[in-house]
N, C-alpha and C. Protein backbone atom coordinates (compact mmCIF):
# COMPACT_ATOMS: atom_id res chain seq x y z
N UNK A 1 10.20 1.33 26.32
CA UNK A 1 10.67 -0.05 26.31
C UNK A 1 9.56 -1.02 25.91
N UNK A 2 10.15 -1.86 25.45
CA UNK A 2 9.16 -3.01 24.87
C UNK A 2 9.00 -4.17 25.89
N UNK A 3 7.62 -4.32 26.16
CA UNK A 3 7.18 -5.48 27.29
C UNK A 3 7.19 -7.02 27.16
N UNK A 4 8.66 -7.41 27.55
CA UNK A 4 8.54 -9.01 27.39
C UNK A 4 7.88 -9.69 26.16
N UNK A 5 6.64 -9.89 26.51
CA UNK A 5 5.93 -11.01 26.05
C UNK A 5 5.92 -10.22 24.34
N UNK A 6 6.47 -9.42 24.26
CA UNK A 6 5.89 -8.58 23.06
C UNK A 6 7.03 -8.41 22.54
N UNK A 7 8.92 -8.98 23.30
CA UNK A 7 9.91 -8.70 22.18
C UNK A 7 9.25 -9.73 21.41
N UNK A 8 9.52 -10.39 20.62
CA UNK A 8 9.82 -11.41 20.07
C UNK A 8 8.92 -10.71 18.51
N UNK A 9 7.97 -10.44 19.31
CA UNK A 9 6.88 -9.63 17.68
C UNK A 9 7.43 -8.49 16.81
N UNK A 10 7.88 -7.66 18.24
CA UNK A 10 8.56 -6.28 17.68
C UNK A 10 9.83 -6.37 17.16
N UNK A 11 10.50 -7.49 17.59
CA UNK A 11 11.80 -7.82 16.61
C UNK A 11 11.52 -8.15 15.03
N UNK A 12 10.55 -8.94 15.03
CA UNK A 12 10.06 -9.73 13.46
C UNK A 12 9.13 -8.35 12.95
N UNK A 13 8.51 -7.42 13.89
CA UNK A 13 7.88 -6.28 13.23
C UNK A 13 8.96 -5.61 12.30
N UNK A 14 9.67 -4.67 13.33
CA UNK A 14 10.43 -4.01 12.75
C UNK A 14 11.50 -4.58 11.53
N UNK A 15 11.55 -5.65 11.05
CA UNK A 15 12.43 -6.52 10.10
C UNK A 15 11.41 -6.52 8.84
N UNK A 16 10.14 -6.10 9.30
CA UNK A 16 8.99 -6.17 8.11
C UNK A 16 8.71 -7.50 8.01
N UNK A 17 8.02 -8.35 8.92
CA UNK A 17 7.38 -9.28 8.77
C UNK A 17 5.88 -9.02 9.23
N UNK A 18 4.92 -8.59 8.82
CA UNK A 18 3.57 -8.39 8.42
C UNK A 18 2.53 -8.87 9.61
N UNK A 19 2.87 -10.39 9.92
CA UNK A 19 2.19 -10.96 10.59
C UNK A 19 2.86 -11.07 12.03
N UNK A 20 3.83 -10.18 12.13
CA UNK A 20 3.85 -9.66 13.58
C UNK A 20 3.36 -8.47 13.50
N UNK A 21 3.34 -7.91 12.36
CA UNK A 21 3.04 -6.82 12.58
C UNK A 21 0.96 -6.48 13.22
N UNK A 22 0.71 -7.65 12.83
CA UNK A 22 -0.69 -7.60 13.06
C UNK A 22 -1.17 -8.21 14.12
N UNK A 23 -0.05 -9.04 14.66
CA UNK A 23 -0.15 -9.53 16.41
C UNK A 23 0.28 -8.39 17.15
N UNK A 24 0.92 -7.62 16.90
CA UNK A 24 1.45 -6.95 17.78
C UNK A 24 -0.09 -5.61 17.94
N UNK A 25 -0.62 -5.32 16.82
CA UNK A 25 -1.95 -4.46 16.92
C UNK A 25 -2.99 -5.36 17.64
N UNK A 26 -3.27 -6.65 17.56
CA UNK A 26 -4.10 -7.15 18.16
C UNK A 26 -3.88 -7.20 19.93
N UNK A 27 -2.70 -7.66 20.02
CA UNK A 27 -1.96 -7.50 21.66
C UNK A 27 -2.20 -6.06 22.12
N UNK A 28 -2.07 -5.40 21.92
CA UNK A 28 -2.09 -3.65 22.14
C UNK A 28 -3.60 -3.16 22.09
N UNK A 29 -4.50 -3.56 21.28
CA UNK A 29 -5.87 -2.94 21.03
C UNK A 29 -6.67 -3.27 21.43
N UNK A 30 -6.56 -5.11 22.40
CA UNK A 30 -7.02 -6.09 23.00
C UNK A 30 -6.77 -5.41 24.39
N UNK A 31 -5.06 -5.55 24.79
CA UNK A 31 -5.15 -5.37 25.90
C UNK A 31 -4.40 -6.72 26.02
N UNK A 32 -3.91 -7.38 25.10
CA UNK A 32 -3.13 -8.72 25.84
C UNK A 32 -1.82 -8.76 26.16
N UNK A 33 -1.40 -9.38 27.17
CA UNK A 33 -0.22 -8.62 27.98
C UNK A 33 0.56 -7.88 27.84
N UNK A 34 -0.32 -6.43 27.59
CA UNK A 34 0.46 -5.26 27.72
C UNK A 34 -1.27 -4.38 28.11
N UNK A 35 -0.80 -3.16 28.54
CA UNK A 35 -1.97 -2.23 28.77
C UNK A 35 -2.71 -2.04 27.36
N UNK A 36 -3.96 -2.13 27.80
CA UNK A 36 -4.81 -1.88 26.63
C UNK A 36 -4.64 -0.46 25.82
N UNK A 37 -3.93 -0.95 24.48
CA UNK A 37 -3.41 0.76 23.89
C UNK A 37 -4.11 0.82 22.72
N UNK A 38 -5.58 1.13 22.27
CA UNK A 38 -6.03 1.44 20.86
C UNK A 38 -5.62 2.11 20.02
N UNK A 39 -4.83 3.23 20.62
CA UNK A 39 -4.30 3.67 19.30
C UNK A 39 -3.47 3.01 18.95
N UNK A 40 -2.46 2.53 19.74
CA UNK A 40 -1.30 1.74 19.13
C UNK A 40 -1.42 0.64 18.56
N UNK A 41 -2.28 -0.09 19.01
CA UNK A 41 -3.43 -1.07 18.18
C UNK A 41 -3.34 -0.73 16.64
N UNK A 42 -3.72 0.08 16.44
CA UNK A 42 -4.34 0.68 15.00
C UNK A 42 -3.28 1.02 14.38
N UNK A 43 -1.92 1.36 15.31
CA UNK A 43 -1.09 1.90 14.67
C UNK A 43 -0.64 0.41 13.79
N UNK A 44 -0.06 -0.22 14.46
CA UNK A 44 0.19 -1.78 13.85
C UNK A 44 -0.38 -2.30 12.89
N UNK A 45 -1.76 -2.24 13.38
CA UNK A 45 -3.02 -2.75 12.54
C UNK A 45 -2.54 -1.83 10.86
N UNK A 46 -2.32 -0.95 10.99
CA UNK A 46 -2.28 0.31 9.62
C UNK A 46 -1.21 -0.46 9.39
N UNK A 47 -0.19 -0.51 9.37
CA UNK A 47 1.25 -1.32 9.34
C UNK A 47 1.15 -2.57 8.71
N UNK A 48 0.36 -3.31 9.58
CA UNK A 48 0.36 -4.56 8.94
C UNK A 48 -0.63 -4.87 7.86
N UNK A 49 -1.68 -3.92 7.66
CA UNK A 49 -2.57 -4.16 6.43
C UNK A 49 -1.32 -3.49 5.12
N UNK A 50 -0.60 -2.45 5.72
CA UNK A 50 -0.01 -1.52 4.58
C UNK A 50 0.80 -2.92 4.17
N UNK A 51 1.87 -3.65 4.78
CA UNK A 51 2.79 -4.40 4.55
C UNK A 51 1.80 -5.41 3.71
N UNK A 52 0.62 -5.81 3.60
CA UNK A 52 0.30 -7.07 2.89
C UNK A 52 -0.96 -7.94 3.78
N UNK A 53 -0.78 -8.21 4.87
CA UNK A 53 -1.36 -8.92 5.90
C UNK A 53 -2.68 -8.74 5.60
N UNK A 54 -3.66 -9.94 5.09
CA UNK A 54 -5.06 -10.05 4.86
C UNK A 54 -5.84 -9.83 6.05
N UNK A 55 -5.57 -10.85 7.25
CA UNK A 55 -6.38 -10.64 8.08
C UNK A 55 -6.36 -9.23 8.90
N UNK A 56 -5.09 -8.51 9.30
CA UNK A 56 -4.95 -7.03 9.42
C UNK A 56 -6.12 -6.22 8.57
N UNK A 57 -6.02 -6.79 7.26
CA UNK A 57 -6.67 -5.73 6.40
C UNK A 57 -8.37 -5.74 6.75
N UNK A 58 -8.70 -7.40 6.81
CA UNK A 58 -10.29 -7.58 7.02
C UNK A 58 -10.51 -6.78 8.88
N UNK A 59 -9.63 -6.86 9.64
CA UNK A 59 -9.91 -6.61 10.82
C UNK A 59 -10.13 -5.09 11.12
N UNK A 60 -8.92 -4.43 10.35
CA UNK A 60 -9.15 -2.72 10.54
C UNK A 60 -10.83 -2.52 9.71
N UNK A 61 -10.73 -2.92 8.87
CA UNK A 61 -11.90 -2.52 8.22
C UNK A 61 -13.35 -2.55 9.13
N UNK A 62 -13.35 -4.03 9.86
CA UNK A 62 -14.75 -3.78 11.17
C UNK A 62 -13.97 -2.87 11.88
N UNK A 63 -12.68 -2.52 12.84
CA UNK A 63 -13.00 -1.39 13.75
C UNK A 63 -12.70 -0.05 13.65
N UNK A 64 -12.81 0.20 12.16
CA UNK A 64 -12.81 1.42 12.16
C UNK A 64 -14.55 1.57 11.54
């Protein structure tokens, strides 16, 4: 299940909007209200650089 504060991203994720897709890796890899999940982080993060998203793209690049 998806945690509250985090439908709203995962709705506009899954529709292919980019820049949820790269909030939703930052929320997850951070740790912001949801448990801190790095991989799932990255998973997004991969997602949202693949879809287009610049800052996704500059961000995976420092943490990997």
């Amino acid at each position: 299940p998806v945690p509250p504060p985090l439908k709203p991203y995962m709705d506009r994720a899954l529709a292919g909007d980019a820049a949820a897709m790269h909030m939703l890796g930052v929320r997850y890899y951070n740790g912001l209200d949801v448990p801190q999940n790095k991989a799932e982080g990255l998973r997004w993060y991969r997602r949202a650089a693949e879809a287009g998203d610049r800052a996704a793209q500059a961000e995976l690049r420092q943490l990997q």
